[in-house]
Protein backbone atom coordinates (compact mmCIF):
# COMPACT_ATOMS: atom_id res chain seq x y z
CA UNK A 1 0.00 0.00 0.00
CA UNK A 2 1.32 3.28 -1.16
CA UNK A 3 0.56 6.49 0.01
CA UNK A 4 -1.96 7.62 -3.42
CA UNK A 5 -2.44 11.34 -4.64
CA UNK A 6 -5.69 11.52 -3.34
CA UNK A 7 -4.53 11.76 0.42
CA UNK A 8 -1.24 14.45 -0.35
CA UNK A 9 -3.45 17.74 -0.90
CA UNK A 10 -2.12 20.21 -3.12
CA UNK A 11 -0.34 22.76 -0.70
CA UNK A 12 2.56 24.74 0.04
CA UNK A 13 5.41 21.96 0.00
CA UNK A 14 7.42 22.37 3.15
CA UNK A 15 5.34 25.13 4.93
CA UNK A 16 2.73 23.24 7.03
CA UNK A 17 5.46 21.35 9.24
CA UNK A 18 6.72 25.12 9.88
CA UNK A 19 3.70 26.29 10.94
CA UNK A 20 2.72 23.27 13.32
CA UNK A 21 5.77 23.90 14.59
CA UNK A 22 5.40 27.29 15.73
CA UNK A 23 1.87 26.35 16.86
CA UNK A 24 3.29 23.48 19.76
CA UNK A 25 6.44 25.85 20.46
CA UNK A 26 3.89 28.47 21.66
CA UNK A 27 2.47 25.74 23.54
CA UNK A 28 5.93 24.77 25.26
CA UNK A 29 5.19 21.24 24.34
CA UNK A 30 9.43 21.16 23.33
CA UNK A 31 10.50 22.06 27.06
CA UNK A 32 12.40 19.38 28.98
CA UNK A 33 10.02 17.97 31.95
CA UNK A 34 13.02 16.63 33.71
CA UNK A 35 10.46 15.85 37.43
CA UNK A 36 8.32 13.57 34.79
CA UNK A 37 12.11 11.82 33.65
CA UNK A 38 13.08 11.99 37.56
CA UNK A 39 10.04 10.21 38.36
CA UNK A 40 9.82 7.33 35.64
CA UNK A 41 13.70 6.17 35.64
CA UNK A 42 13.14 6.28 39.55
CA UNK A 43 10.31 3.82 39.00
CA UNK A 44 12.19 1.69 36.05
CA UNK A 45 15.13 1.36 38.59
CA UNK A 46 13.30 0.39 41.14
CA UNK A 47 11.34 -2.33 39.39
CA UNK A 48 14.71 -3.61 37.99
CA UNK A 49 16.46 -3.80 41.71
CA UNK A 50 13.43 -4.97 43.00
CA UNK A 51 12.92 -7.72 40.82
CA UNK A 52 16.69 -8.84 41.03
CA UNK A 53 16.54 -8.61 44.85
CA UNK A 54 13.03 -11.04 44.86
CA UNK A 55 14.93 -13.20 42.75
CA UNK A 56 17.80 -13.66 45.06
CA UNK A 57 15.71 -14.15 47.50
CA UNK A 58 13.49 -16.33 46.27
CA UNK A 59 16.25 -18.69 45.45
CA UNK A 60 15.93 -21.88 43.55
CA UNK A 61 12.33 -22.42 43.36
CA UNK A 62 9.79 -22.85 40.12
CA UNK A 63 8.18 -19.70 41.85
CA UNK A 64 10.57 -18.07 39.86
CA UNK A 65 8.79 -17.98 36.78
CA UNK A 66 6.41 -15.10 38.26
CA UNK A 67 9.65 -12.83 38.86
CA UNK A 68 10.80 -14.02 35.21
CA UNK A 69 7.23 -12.28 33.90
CA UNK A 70 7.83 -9.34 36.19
CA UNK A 71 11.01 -9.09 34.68
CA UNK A 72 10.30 -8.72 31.41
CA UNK A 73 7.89 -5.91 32.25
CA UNK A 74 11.07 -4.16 33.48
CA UNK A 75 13.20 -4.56 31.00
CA UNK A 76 10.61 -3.65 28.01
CA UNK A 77 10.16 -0.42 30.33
CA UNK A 78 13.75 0.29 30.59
CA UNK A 79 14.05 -0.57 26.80
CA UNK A 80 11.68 2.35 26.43
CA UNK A 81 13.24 4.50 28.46
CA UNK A 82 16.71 3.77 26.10
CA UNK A 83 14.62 4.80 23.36
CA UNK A 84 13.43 8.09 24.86
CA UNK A 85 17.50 9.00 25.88
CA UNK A 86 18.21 8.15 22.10
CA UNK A 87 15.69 11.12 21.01
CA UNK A 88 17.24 13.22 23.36
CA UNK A 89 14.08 13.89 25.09
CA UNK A 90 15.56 13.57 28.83
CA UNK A 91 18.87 15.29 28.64
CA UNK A 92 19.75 18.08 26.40
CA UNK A 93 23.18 17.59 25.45
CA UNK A 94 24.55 14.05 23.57
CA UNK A 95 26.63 13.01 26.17
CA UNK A 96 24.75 12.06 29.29
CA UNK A 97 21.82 10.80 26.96
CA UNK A 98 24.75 8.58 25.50
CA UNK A 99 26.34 7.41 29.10
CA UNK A 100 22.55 6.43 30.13
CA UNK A 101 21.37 4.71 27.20
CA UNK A 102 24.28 2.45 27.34
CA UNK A 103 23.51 1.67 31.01
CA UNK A 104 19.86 0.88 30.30
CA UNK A 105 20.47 -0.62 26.74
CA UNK A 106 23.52 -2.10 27.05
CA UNK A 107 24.09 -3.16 30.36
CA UNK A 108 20.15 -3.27 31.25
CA UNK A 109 18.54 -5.11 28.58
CA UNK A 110 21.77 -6.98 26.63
CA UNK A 111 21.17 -5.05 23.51
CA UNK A 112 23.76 -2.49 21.72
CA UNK A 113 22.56 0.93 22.42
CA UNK A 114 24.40 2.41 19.29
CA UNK A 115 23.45 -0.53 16.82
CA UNK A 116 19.49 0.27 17.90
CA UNK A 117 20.08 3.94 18.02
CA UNK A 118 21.28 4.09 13.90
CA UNK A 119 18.76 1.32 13.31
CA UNK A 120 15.56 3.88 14.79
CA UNK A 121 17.34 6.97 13.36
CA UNK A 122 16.88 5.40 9.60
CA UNK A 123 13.26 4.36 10.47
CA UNK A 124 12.61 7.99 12.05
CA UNK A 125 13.94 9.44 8.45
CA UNK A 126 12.28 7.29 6.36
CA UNK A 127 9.08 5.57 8.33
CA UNK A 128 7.97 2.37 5.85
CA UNK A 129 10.14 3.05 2.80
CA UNK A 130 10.48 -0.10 1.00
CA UNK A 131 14.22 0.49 0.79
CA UNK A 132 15.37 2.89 3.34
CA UNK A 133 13.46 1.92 6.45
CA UNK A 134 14.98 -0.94 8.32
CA UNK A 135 11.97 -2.01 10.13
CA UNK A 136 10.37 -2.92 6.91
CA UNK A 137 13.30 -4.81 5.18
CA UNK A 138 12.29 -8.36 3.79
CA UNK A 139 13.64 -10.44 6.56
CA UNK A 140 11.83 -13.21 8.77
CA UNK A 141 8.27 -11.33 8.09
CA UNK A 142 7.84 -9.69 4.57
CA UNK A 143 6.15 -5.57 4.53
CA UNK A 144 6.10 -5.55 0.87
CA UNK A 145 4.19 -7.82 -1.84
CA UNK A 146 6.96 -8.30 -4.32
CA UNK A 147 8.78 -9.65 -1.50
CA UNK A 148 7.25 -12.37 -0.50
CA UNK A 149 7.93 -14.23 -3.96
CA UNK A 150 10.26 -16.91 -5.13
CA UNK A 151 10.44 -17.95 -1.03
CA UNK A 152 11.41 -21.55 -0.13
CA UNK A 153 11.64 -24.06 2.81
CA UNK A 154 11.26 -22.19 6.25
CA UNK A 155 11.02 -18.99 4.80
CA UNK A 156 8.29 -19.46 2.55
CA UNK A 157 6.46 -21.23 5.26
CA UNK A 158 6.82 -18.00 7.52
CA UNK A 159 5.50 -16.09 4.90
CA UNK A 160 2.57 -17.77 3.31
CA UNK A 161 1.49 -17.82 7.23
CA UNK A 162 3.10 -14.89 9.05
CA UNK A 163 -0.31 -13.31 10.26
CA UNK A 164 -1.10 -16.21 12.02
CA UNK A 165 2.74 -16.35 13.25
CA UNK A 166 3.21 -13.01 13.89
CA UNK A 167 2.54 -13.44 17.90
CA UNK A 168 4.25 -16.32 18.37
CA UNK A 169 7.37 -15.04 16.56
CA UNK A 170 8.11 -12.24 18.82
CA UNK A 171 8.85 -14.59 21.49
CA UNK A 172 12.30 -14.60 19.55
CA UNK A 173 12.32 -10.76 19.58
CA UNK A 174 14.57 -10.65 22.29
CA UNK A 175 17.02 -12.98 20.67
CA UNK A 176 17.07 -11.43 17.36
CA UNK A 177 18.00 -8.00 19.43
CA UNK A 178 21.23 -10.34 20.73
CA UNK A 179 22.44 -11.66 17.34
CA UNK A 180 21.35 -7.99 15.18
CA UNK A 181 23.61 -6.64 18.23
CA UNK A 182 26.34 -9.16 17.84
CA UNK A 183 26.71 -8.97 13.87
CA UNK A 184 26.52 -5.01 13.93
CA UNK A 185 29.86 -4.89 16.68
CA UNK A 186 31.31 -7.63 14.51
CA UNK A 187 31.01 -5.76 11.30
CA UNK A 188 32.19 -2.27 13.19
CA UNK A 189 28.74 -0.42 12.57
CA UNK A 190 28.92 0.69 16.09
CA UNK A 191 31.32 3.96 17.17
CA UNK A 192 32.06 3.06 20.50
CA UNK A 193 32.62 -0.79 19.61
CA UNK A 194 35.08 -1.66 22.59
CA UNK A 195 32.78 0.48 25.01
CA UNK A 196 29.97 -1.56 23.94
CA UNK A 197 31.45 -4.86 23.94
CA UNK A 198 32.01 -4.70 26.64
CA UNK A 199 29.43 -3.96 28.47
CA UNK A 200 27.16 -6.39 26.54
CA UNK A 201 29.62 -9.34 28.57
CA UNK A 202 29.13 -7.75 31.44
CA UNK A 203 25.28 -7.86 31.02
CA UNK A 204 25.53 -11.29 29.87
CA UNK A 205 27.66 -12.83 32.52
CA UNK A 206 25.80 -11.29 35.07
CA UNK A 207 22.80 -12.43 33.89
CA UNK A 208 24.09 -15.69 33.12
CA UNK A 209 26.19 -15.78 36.32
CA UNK A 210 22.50 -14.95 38.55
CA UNK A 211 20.65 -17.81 36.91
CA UNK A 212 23.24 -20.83 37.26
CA UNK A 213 24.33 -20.06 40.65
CA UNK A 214 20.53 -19.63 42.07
CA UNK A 215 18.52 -21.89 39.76
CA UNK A 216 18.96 -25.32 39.00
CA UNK A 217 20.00 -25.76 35.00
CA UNK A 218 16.01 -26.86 34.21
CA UNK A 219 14.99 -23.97 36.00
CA UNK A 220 17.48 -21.72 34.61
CA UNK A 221 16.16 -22.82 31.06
CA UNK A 222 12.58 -22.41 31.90
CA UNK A 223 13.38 -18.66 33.41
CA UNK A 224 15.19 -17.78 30.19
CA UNK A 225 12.40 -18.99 27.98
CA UNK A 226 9.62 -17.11 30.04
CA UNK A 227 11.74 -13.98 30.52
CA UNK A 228 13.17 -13.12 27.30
CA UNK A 229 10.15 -14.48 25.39
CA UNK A 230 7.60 -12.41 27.07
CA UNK A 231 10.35 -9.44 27.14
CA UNK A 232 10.37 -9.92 23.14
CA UNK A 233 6.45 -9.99 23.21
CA UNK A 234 5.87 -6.87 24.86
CA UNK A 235 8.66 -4.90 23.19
CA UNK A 236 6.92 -5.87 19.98
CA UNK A 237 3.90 -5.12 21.12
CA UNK A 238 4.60 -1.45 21.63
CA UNK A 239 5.63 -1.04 18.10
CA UNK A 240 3.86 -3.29 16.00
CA UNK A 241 0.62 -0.55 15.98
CA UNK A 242 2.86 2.05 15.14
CA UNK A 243 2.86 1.98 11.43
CA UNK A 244 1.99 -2.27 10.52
CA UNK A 245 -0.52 -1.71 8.10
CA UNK A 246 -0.14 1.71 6.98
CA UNK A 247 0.83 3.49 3.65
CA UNK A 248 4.49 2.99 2.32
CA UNK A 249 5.54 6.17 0.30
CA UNK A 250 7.24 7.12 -2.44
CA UNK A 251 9.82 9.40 -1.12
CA UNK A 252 8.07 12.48 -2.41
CA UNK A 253 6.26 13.86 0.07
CA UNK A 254 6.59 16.45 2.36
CA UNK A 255 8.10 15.94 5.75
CA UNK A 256 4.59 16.88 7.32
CA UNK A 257 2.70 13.63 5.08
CA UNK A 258 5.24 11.37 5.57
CA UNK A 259 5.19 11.38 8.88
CA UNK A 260 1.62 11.29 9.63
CA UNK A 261 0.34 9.53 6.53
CA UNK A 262 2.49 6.43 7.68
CA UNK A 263 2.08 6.03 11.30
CA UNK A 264 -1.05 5.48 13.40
CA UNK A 265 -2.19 6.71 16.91
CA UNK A 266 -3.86 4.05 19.48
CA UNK A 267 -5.90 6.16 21.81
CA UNK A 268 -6.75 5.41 25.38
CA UNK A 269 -6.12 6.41 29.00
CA UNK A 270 -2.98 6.71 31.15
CA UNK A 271 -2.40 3.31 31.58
CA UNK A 272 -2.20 3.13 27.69
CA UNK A 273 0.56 5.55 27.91
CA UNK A 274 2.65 3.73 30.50
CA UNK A 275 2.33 0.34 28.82
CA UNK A 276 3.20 1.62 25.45
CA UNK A 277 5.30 4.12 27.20
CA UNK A 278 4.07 7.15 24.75
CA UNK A 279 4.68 5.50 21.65
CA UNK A 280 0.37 5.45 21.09
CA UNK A 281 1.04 8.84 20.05
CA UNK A 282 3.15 7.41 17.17
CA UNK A 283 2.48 10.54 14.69
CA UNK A 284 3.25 13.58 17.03
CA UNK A 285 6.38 11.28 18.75
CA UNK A 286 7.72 11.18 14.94
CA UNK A 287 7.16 14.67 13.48
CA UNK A 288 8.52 16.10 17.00
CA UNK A 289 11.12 13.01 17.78
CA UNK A 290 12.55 15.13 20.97
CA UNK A 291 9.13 16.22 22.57
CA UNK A 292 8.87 14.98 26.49
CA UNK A 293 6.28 11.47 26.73
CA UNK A 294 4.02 13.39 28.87
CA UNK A 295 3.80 16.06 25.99
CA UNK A 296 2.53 14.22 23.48
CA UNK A 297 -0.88 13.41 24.92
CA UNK A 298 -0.95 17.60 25.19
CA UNK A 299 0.04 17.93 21.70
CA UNK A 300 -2.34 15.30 20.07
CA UNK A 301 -5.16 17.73 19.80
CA UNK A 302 -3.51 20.45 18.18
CA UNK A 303 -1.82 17.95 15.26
CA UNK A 304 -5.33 16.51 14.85
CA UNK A 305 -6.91 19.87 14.43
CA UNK A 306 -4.14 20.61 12.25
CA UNK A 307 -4.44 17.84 9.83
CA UNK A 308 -7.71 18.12 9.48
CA UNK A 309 -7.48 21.92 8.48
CA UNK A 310 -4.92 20.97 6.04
CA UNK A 311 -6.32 17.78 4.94
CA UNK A 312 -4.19 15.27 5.69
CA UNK A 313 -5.64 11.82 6.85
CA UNK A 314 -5.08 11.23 10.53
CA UNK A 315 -5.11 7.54 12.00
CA UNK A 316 -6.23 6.89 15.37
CA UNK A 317 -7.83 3.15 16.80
CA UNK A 318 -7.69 1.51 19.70
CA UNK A 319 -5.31 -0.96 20.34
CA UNK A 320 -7.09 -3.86 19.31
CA UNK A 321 -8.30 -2.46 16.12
CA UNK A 322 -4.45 -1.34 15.47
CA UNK A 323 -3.44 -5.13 15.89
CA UNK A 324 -5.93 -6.39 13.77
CA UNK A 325 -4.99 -3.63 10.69
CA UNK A 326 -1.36 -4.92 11.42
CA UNK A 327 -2.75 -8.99 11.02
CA UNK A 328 -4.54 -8.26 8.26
CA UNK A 329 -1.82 -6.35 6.04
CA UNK A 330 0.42 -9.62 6.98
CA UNK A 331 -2.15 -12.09 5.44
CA UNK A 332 -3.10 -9.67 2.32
CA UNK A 333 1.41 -9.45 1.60
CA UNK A 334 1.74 -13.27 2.06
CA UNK A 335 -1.58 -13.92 -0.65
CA UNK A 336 0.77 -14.03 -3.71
CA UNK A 337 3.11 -16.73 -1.68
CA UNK A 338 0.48 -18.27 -1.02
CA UNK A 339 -0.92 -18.45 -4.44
CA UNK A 340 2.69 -19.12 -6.11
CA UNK A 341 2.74 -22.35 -3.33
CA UNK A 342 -0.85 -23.52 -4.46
CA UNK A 343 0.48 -23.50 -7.83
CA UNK A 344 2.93 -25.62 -8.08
């Protein structure tokens, strides 16, 4: 699905991002709420100690399992706080955002901060290009029709049934996360590559270390499994409603349009917002990357409004709905797969 002449109105290219920019400065929806940050990586750490601690304490027992699912609430929370140091939207200057979102990325979760950071940056800049957004590239699940053709074995498998797999294959989420971290530190993608190294082994032996000296080996296993599958389930969660679904573009639109024309908004209340940790507002997070979470709830009304006076289409559902959208587009990209299968 590409984004079709009928929803870019004939306007002004390049003026209606300046003047919905002027409208939330005015607002002082671009200030730094550093009490909100205080607040939320106060929380964040203290689930993450907490959690360690119960474990610890806890010792070996199959009880376990419950602190593996508390767990990997925590670290999908402190995976979105990493993403909110990466926009810049706690700290002003690069350096302490850097220093931070290596300790919650790197040492917190096990994933390379800078790898992650580059990946996002290309998605920001180009949200469900066909070629130059990462998050769409034909991989395990196939975005784009002419992609899912001339598949075979496992692959082609995946594909012909990735709506119905979709779920299930985020349980590897956290894994793939691990190996795309690996391979980008191998291949020297990463700046600070010896920094980062680094402190990926230190996350892993420590994590490692934890589980074999206070678990048995079959526990051990069965805590991995639960933690860092449910860990890759709600991580993927948070971004699958994003823009699954939505218009691909062309590359010629405005900054304004393709933005908004390829994301979508999930709407609901405060818990929404703290689950998907401000990522339901999906189209003012991207066409104001640095805004403060707790501003974009403030700043939803005004892009709305804005859109609409300017025409632009304007996606909001609620989370189910978003899900479904995302299923379906799955099953309509695999059809030709499955059609190519049937006939041979």
């Amino acid at each position: 699905m590409t984004i079709t002449d009928a929803q870019v109105p004939t306007r002004t290219a390049g003026s209606d991002f300046a003047v919905l920019s002027r409208r939330i400065t005015a607002e002082g929806l671009m200030e730094r709420r550093p009490a909100y940050y205080l607040l939320r990586l106060s929380v964040v750490a203290a689930m993450f100690v907490a959690g360690w601690t119960a474990f610890f304490l806890i010792g070996s027992s199959w009880w376990q399992l419950l602190t593996a699912v508390l767990l990997s609430v925590t670290f999908t929370q402190l995976a979105l706080v990493a993403h909110d140091l990466a926009h810049r939207q706690v700290f002003r200057t690069k350096r302490p955002s850097e220093i931070a979102g290596l300790i919650a990325g790197n040492v917190g979760v096990g994933m390379s901060y800078g790898w992650w950071m580059d990946k996002h940056t290309r998605h920001h800049n180009n949200p469900n290009h066909d070629d130059l957004d990462p998050d769409v590239a034909p991989e395990v699940l196939i975005w784009a029709t002419e992609s899912a053709l001339g598949r075979r074995g496992l692959k082609g498998f995946i594909t012909r049934h990735q709506a119905g797999l979709f779920f299930p294959l985020l349980t590897l989420l956290a894994i793939d996360l691990k190996v795309s971290s690996i391979k980008a530190l191998r291949n020297g993608v990463v700046k600070r590559r010896r920094v980062e190294i680094a402190l990926l082994v230190l996350h892993a032996v420590a994590y490692l270390s934890a589980l074999l000296i206070v678990l048995s080996p079959l526990q051990a296993l069965a805590f991995v499994l639960v933690h860092q599958g449910l860990f890759g389930v709600y991580l993927g969660m948070t971004f699958a409603p994003n823009h699954k679904g939505m218009p691909h573009p062309t590359g010629d639109e405005d900054f304004l349009r393709k933005q908004v024309l390829t994301s979508r908004n999930v709407h609901g209340g405060w818990l929404t917002d703290v689950a998907l940790g401000g990522l339901n507002y999906q189209i003012e997070h991207h066409l104001f990357p640095g805004m403060p979470t707790p501003s974009l709830r403030k700043a939803q009304p005004i892009v709305q409004a804005y859109c609409a006076e300017i025409g632009v289409s304007y996606e909001q559902t609620s989370l189910v709905t978003s899900y479904r959208q995302a299923l379906q587009y799955l099953h309509e990209v695999g059809e030709p797969a499955r059609a190519e299968h049937a006939a041979r």
